[in-house]
Structures are given as structure tokens and as C-alpha cells.
Protein backbone atom coordinates (compact mmCIF):
# COMPACT_ATOMS: atom_id res chain seq x y z
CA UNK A 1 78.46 125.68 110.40
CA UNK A 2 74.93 125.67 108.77
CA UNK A 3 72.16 123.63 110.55
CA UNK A 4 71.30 119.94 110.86
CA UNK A 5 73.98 119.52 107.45
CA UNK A 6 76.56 117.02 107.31
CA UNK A 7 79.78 118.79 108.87
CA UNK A 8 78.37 122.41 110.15
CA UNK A 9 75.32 123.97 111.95
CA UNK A 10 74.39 127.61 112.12
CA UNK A 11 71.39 126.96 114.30
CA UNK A 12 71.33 126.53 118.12
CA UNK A 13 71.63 122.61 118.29
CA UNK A 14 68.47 121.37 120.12
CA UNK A 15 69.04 118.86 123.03
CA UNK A 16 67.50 115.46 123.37
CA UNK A 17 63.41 115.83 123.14
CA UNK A 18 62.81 113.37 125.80
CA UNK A 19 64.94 114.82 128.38
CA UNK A 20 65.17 118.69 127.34
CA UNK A 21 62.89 121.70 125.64
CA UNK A 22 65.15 124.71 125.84
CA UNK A 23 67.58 125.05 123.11
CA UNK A 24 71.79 124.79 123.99
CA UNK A 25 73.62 125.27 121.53
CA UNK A 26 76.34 122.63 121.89
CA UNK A 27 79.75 123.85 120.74
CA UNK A 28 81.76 121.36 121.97
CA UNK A 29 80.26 119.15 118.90
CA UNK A 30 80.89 122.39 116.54
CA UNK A 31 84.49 122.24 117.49
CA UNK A 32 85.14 118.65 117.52
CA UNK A 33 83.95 118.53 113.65
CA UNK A 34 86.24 121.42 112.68
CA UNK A 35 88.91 119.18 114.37
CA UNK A 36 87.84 116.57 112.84
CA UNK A 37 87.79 118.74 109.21
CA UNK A 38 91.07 119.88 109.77
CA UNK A 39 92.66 116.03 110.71
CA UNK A 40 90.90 115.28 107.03
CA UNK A 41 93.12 117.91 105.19
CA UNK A 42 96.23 116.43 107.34
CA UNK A 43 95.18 112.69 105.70
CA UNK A 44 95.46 114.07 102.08
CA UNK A 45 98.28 115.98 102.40
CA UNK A 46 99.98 112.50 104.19
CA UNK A 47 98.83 110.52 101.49
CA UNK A 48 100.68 112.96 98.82
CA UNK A 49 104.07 112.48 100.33
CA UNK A 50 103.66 109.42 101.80
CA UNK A 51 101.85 107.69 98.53
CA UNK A 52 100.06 105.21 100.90
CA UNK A 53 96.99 104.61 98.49
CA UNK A 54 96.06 106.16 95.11
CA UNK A 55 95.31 110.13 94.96
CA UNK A 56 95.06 112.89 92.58
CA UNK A 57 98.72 113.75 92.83
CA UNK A 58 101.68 112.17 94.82
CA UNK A 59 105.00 112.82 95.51
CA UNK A 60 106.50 109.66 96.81
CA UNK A 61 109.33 108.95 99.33
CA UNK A 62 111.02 106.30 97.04
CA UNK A 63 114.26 106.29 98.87
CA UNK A 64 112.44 107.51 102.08
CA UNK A 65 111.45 104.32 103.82
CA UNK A 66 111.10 105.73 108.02
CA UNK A 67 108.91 108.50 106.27
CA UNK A 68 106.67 106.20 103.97
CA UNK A 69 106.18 103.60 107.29
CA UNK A 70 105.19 106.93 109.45
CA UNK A 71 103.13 108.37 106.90
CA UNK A 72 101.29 105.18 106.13
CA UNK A 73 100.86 104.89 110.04
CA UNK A 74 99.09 108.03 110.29
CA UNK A 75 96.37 107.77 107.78
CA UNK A 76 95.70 103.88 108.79
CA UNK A 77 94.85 105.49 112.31
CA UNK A 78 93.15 108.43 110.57
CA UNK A 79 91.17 105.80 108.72
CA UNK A 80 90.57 103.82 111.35
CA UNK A 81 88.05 106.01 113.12
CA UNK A 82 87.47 109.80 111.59
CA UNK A 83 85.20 109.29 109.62
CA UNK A 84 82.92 106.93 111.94
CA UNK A 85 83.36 110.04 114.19
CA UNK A 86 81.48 112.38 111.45
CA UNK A 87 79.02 110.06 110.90
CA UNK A 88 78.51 109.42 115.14
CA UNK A 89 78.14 113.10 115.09
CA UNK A 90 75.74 113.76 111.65
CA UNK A 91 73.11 111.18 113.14
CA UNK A 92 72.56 112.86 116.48
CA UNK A 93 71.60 115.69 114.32
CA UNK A 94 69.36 114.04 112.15
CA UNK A 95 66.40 113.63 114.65
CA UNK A 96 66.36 116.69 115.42
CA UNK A 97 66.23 117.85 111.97
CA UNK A 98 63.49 115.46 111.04
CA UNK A 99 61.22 116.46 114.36
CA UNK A 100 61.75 119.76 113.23
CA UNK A 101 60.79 120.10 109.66
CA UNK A 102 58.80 116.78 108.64
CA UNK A 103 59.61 114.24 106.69
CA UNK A 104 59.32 116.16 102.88
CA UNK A 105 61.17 119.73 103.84
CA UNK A 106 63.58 117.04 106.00
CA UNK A 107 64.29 115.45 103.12
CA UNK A 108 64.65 118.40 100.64
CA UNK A 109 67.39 119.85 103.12
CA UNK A 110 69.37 117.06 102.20
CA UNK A 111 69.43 116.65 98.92
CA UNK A 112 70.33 120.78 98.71
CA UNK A 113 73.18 120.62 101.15
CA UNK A 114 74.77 117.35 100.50
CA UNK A 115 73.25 117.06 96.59
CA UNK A 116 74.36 120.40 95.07
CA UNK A 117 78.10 119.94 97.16
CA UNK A 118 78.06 116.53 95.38
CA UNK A 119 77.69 117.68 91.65
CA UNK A 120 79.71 120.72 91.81
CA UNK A 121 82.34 117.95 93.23
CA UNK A 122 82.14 115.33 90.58
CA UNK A 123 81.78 117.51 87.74
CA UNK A 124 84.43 120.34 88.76
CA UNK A 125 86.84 120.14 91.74
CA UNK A 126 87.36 116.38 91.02
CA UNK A 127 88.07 116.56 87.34
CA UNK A 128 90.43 119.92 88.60
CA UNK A 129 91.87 117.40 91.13
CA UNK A 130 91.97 114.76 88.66
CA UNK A 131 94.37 117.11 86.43
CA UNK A 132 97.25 116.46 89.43
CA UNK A 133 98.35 112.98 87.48
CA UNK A 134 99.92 115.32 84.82
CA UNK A 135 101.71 117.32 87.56
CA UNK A 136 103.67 113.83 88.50
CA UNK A 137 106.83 112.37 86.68
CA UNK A 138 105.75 110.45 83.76
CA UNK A 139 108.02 107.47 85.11
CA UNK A 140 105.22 107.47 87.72
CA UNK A 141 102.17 107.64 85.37
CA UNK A 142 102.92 106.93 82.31
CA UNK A 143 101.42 109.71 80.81
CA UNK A 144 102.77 111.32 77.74
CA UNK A 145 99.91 113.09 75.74
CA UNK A 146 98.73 116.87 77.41
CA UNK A 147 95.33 116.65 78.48
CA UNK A 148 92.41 117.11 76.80
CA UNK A 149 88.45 117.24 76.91
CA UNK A 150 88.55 114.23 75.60
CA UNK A 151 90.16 112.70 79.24
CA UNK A 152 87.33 114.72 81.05
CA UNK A 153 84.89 111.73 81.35
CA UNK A 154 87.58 109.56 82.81
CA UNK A 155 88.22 112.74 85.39
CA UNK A 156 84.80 112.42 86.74
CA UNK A 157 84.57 110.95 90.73
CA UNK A 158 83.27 112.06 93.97
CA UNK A 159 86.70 111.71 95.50
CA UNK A 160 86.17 112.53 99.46
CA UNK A 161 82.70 113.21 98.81
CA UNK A 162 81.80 109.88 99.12
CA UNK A 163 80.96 110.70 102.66
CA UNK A 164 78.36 113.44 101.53
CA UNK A 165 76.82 110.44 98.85
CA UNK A 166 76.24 108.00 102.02
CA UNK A 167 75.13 110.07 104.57
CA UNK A 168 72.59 111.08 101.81
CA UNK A 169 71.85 107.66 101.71
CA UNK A 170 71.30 107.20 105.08
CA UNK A 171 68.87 110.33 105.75
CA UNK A 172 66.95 108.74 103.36
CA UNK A 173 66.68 105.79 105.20
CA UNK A 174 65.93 107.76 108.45
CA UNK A 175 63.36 109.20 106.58
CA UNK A 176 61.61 105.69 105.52
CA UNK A 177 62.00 104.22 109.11
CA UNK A 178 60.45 107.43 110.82
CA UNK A 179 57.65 106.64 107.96
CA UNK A 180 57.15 102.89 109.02
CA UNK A 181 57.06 103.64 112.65
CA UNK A 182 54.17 105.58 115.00
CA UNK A 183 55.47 108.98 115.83
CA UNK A 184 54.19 108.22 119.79
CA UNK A 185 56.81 105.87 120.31
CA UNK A 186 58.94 108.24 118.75
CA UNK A 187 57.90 110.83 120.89
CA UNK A 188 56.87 108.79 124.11
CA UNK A 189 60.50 106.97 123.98
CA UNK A 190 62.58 107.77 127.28
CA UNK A 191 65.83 108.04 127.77
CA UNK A 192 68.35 105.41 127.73
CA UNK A 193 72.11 105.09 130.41
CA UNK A 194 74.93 104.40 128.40
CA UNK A 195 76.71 102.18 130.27
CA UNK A 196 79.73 100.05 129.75
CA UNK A 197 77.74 96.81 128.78
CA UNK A 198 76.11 98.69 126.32
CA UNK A 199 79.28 100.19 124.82
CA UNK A 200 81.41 96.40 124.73
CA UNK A 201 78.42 94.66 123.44
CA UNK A 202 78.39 97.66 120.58
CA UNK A 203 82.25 97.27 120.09
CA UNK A 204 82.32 93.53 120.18
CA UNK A 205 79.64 93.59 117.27
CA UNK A 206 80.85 95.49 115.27
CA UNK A 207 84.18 93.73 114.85
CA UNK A 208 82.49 90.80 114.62
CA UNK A 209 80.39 92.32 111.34
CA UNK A 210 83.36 94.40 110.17
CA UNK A 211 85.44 90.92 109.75
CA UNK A 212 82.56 88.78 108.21
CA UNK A 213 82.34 91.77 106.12
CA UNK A 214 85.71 92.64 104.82
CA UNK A 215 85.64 88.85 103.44
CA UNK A 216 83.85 90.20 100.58
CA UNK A 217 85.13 93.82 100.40
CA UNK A 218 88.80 94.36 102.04
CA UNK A 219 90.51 97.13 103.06
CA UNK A 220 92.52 99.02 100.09
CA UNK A 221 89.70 97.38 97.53
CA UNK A 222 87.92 100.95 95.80
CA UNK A 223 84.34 99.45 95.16
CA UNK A 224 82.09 101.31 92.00
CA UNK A 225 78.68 101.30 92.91
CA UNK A 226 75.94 101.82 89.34
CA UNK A 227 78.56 104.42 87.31
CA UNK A 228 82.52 103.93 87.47
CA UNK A 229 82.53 107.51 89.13
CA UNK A 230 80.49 106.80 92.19
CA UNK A 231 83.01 104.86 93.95
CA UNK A 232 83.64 104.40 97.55
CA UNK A 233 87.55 104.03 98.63
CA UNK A 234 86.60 102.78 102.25
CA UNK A 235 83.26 100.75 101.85
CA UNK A 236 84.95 97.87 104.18
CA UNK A 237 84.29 100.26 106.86
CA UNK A 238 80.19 100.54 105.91
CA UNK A 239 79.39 98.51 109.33
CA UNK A 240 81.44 101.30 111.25
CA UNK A 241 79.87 104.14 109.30
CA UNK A 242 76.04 102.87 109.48
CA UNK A 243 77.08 101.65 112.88
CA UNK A 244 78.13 104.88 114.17
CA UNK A 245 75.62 107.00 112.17
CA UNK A 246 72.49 104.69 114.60
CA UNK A 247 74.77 105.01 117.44
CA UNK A 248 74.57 108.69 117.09
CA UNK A 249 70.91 108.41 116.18
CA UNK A 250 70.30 106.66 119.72
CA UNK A 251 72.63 109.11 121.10
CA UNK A 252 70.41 112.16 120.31
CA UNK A 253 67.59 110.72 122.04
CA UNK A 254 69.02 109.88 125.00
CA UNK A 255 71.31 112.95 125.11
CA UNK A 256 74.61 111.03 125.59
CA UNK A 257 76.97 113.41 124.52
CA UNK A 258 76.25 116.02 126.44
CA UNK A 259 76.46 113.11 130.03
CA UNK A 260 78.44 110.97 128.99
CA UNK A 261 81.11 110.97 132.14
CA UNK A 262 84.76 112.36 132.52
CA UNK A 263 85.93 108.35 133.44
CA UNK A 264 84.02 106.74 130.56
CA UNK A 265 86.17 109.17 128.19
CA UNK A 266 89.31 108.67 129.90
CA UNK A 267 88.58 104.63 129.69
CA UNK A 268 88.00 105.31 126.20
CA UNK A 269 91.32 106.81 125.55
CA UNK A 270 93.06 104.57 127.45
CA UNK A 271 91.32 101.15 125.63
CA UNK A 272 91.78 102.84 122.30
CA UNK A 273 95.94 103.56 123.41
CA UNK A 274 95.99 99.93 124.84
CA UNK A 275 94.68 98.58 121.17
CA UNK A 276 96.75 100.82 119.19
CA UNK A 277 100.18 99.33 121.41
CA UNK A 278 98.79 95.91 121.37
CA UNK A 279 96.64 94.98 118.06
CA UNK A 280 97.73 97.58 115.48
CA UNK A 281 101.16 96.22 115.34
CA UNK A 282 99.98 92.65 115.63
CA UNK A 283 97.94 92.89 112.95
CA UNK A 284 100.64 94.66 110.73
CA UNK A 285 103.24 92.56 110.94
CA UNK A 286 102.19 89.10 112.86
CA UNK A 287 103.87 90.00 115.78
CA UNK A 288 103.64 91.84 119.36
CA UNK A 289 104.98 95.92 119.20
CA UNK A 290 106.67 95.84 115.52
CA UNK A 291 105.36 98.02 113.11
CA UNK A 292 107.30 96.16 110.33
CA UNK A 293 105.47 96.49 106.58
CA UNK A 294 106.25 93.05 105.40
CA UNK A 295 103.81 90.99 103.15
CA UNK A 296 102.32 89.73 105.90
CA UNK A 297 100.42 92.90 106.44
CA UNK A 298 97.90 92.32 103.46
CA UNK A 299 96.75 89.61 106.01
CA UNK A 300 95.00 92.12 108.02
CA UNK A 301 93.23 94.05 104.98
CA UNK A 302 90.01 90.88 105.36
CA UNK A 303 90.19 87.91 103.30
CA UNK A 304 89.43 85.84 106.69
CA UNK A 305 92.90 85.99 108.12
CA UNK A 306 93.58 86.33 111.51
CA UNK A 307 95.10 89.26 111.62
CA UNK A 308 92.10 90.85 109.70
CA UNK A 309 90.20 89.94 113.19
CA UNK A 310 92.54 91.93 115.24
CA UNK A 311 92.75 94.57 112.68
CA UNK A 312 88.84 94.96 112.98
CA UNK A 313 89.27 94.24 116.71
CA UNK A 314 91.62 97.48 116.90
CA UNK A 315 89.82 99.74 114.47
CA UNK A 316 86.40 98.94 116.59
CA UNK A 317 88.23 99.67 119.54
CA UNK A 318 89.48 102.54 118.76
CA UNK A 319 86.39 105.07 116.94
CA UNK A 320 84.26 103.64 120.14
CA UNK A 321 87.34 104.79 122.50
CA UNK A 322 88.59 107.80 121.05
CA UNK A 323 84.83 109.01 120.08
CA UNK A 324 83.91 108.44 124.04
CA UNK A 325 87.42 110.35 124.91
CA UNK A 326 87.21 113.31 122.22
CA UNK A 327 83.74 114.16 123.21
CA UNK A 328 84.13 114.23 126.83
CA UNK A 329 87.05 116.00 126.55
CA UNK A 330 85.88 118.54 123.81
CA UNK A 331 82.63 119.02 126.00
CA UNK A 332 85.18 119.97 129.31
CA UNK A 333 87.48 121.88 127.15
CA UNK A 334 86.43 123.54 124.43
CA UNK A 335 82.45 124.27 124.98
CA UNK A 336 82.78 127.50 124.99
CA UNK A 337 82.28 130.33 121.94
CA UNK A 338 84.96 132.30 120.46
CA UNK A 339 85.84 134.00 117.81
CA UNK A 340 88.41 131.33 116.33
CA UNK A 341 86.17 128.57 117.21
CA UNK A 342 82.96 130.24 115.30
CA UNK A 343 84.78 130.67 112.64
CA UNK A 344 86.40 127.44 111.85
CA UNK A 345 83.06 125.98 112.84
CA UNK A 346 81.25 127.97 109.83
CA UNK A 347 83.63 127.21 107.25
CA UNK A 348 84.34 123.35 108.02
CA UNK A 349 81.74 121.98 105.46
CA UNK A 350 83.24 124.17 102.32
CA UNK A 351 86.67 122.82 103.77
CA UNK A 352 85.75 119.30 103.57
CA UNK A 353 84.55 119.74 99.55
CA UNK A 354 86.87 122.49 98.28
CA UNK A 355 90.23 121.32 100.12
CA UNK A 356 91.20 118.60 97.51
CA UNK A 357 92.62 120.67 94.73
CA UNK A 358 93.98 123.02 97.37
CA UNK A 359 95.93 119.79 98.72
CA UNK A 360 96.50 118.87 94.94
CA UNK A 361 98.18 122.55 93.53
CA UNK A 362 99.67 123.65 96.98
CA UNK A 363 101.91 120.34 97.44
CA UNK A 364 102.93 120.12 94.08
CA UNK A 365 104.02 123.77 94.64
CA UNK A 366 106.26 122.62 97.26
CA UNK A 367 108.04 119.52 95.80
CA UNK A 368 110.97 121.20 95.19
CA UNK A 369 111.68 122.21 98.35
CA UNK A 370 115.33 120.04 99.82
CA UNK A 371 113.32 119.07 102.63
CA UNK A 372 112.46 114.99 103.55
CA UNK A 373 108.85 113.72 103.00
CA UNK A 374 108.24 114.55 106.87
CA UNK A 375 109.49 117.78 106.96
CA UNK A 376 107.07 118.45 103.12
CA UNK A 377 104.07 117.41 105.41
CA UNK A 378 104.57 119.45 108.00
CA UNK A 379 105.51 122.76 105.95
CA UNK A 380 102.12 121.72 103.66
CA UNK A 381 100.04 121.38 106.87
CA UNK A 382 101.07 124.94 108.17
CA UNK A 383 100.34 126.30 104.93
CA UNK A 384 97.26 124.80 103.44
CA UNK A 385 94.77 123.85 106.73
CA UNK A 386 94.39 128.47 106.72
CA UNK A 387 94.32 128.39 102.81
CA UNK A 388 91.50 125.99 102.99
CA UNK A 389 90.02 128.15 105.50
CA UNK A 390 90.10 131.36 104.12
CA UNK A 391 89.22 130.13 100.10
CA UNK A 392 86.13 128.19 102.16
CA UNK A 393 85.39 131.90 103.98
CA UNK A 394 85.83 133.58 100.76
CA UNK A 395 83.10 131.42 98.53
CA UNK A 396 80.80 131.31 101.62
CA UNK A 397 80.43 135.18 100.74
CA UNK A 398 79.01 134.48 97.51
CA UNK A 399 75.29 134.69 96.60
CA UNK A 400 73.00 131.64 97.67
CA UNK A 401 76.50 129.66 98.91
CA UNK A 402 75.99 130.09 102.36
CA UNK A 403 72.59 128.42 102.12
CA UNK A 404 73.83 125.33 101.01
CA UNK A 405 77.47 125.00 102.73
């Protein structure tokens, strides 16, 4: 992973100013993001064969109704705290970054290592992805005509890189704050216990945001923001990401993840298992453990319904819960350096931007197969999480590539 960047870091990750000056390198957090990397392939090659939202190409269970429900399951949970995990995890870098370089080579970073990975996205490996609607039955699209340059504009998007777009956004908005505010209390500020009142009071607000919030923009609803192609699929969750992304900036100064305690991560597995059992299915279906898809789920995408609140009330739950849990145990487990670690570590970032057409070509290769939806994402996973890998290890050896992913 290259330094201070969105998914990676190739530089010894710097501990907490205020309550450490030697440098530990912190690989617990490396591996947690390649996890985290690899559970974003798994979520696009679900939502192929399980066709639970829009996507460059999908293969449908039509008569398949156990593997659509399960499918749909998985990336709700996916969805439901991933990505507030990256963005926990990219804003306890960011002070560093900015102590360390200053405000304008801070700032340049950024727009090289999540600008450049943005372009190449929206102007080649989505319009490649995009090309994945002719690879589906025309009963399913519609689509009669070959394609042409003349469809290229309407192939342009950031797809997954959406993530890369607003955590650009909010470096810049680091950057301002650290502008506005003297850099002795910056400096000067000691650290903080996380305790348990600070964590509920956290939790509790940011359901209470992410309801008022989905009133205007609900879960499912794809929101454009200046050109058609700069869309966001998930902006309901923008309370969770900035949220998180603070959390994490607090998080650096104080130096939370690294003592953060063995029972505060096992509370927050067991809160986020207790919401999953409890709210999840109450919000899907109106009703205590059933995991029904009737109508009635809609309910919980916002709007002001009820079960929007204990959707929101789960989702908070769980990326506070499973974030305390997965770093505690990641920092017990897996803080160690090896040779499989270091290397899914260094190629995580070129995953995350290259892995969509991968996902796109390498299911569609495998549609044929007599196998059920379930058994199509499980062969796809073994195959295409070490094709992503070794294509990302492959263009990392190219000239200049390396500095920027």
C-alpha cells in the first residue's frame, strides 16, 4: 500500500503525535483494508448473480428466489458498514499526512493519487465496464444495435470510484479547517479515552441524522451531482461516511486504534450480531426474525417510515460495532508482517479501481456454467479476488504507476 492514500500505505504509519514520536508501522490497519478490498470484489460479484441493484452486467436468478433473498442479504450488510470502515480508516491517516507535508504538497498528494485513479476510471475502465449491458440477453436490456462511439458519452461514470471522488472531497475540507484553526491547538491537543458514552452518544447520532437524512435521499435512489456521470449510488449513507471519516480523524489523535480494548471489540461484535438478529429483519419485513422481501421492505429505504428508523438504527449499529470488533481483533491477530499480508496490502488500491471489468468479463465468462446463482458466486469469488490481485501486481510494475496507486 502507498502512503497516507486512500486504501494503501507504503510508509511506516506514524502513531498519534500527542501520545507517540517513534514511528510503528501499524499492519493490523494494512490488513484490515485488504480485507476490506477483497469483501468489495465479493459485493460486485453478488450483485451480478444476485441482480440486487443496477451494475455493468448481471446475470439474474429469475427462477432462483432462496439465492436472490441471500444474495441481496449479503450486499445490504456489505453496504451497511464497509465502506464507513474505509473511510474510519482513510481519516486517521489524513493528519498525519497533513502534519507531515503542509497544507499545499498535502493537498497535491491527493489530487495525484485519488485524481489521476479517478479519470483513468471514468474515461476507460467504466466505459469498458459499461460495455457489459451488451454481454446480457436483450430481453433484459433491450438493446439491439452493436455498440458504437457514438454510446461512449453515455458510458462515462465513476462507478465504485465514487469513494475516491469524496474522500477527495473531504481532504479538501481537512485542508480548509487545518487553515481556519491555530496549529498550537492542533499540536497542544491531548489525548482523548474512548469510552462507551462516547461511542452510544456517536451511534445514537448518527441514526438520528442518517433518518432525517434519508427523507430527502433514500436508500436505492443514485443521486448526479453537476454532470450525469458523477453520480453517487449510496449518498444516503453521507452522514456515516463524513461521520466515520471525523471519527477516524479524532481517532488518529488520540491513538484509538491501536488501545482500543479486547472487551470494547467483543461488545462491538456482539451489539452489531444483536442488531443484525433483531432490527435487520424488522426493518425488512415489519416483523421480529423474518427476512421476508415483501413490499413492505421499501419502508425501510427513508421516506420517514418507521422501519427506515430501525433500518438506520441497525446500519449505525453495526459499522460502530463491527469497526470496534474488526480492529481489535485485526490488531490481536493479524499485526504481524508477512509475505502474503505485504503483498495484498500493496496491491489493494489498484484492486479497488481495476476490479470492475475484471468482475464484468470474468462472470460473464462463467454464465454458462449448470451451476445455481450461489454456487456462480462462489466459483467467481475463488477465481477473480487472485485475478484482481495479480492484474493489480502486474500494472503496479509499470513506469510512474506505483507512485500514484
Amino acid at each position: 500500500m502507498q502512503k497516507a492514500s486512500t486504501l494503501h500505505t507504503t510508509e511506516s504509519a506514524a502513531p498519534s503525535r500527542a501520545i507517540a514520536k517513534e514511528s510503528t508501522r501499524l499492519y493490523f490497519i494494512d490488513h484490515l483494508r485488504a480485507a476490506l478490498t477483497i469483501l468489495v470484489v465479493l459485493h460486485h460479484i453478488a450483485m451480478v448473480f444476485g441482480a440486487s441493484a443496477p451494475f455493468y452486467f448481471v446475470d439474474p436468478p429469475l427462477d432462483e428466489p432462496v439465492a436472490f433473498r441471500d444474495l441481496l442479504v449479503f450486499a445490504l450488510v456489505n453496504q451497511g458498514w464497509f465502506m464507513g470502515a474505509f473511510f474510519l480508516l482513510a481519516g486517521y491517516f489524513t493528519p498525519t499526512s497533513f502534519d507531515r507535508k503542509g497544507t499545499g504538497p498535502f493537498l497535491k498528494d491527493r489530487l495525484i493519487r485519488l485524481g489521476i485513479p479517478l479519470i483513468v476510471f471514468t474515461f476507460i475502465l467504466g466505459p469498458l465496464s459499461g460495455l457489459g449491458a451488451w454481454l446480457m440477453p436483450v430481453e433484459l436490456t433491450g438493446i439491439t444495435n452493436p455498440p458504437t462511439w457514438e454510446v461512449y458519452p453515455d458510458l462515462l461514470g465513476i462507478g465504485p470510484l465514487w469513494f475516491v471522488l469524496m474522500l477527495l472531497i473531504f481532504s479538501v475540507g481537512y485542508a480548509a479547517w487545518r487553515l481556519l484553526i491555530k496549529p498550537s491547538w492542533v499540536s497542544n491537543e491531548g489525548p482523548s479515552h474512548l469510552g462507551y458514552g462516547k461511542i452510544l452518544v456517536f451511534t445514537i447520532a448518527l441514526a438520528v441524522v442518517s433518518f432525517f437524512f434519508r427523507m430527502l435521499i433514500p436508500l436505492g435512489q443514485s443521486t448526479s451531482v453537476i454532470f450525469d456521470f458523477i453520480s453517487f449510488p449510496t449518498l444516503a449513507y453521507l452522514p456515516q461516511y463524513l461521520g466515520m471519516f471525523i471519527v477516524g480523524l479524532v481517532a488518529a489523535r488520540n491513538d484509538w486504534l491501536r488501545t482500543i480494548s479486547n472487551a470494547m471489540g467483543l461488545v462491538g461484535f456482539i451489539a452489531a450480531a444483536a442488531a443484525t438478529i433483531i432490527l435487520f429483519p424488522l426493518a425488512f419485513s415489519g416483523q421480529l426474525f423474518s427476512l421476508e422481501l415483501t413490499e413492505a421492505m421499501q419502508n425501510a429505504m427513508g421516506n420517514g417510515h418507521w422501519q427506515s428508523a430501525a433500518y438506520v438504527a441497525w446500519d449505525s449499529i453495526l459499522v460502530v460495532g463491527l469497526s470496534l470488533g474488526l480492529i481489535a481483533l485485526f490488531r490481536n491477530v493479524f499485526n504481524v508482517k508477512g509475505w502474503l499480508g505485504t503483498f495484498l496490502s500493496k496491491q489493494s488500491y489498484a484492486v479497488y479501481i481495476i476490479h470492475i471489468p475484471i468482475v464484468v468479463y470474468l462472470t460473464y465468462a462463467l454464465t454458462s456454467l449448470d451451476l445455481t446463482n450461489i454456487q456462480k458466486t462462489i466459483v467467481a469469488s475463488i477465481i477473480i479476488v487472485p485475478v484482481c490481485y495479480i492484474v493489480a501486481f502486474l500494472i503496479r510494475k509499470l513506469p510512474f504507476v506505483s507512485r500514484v496507486v
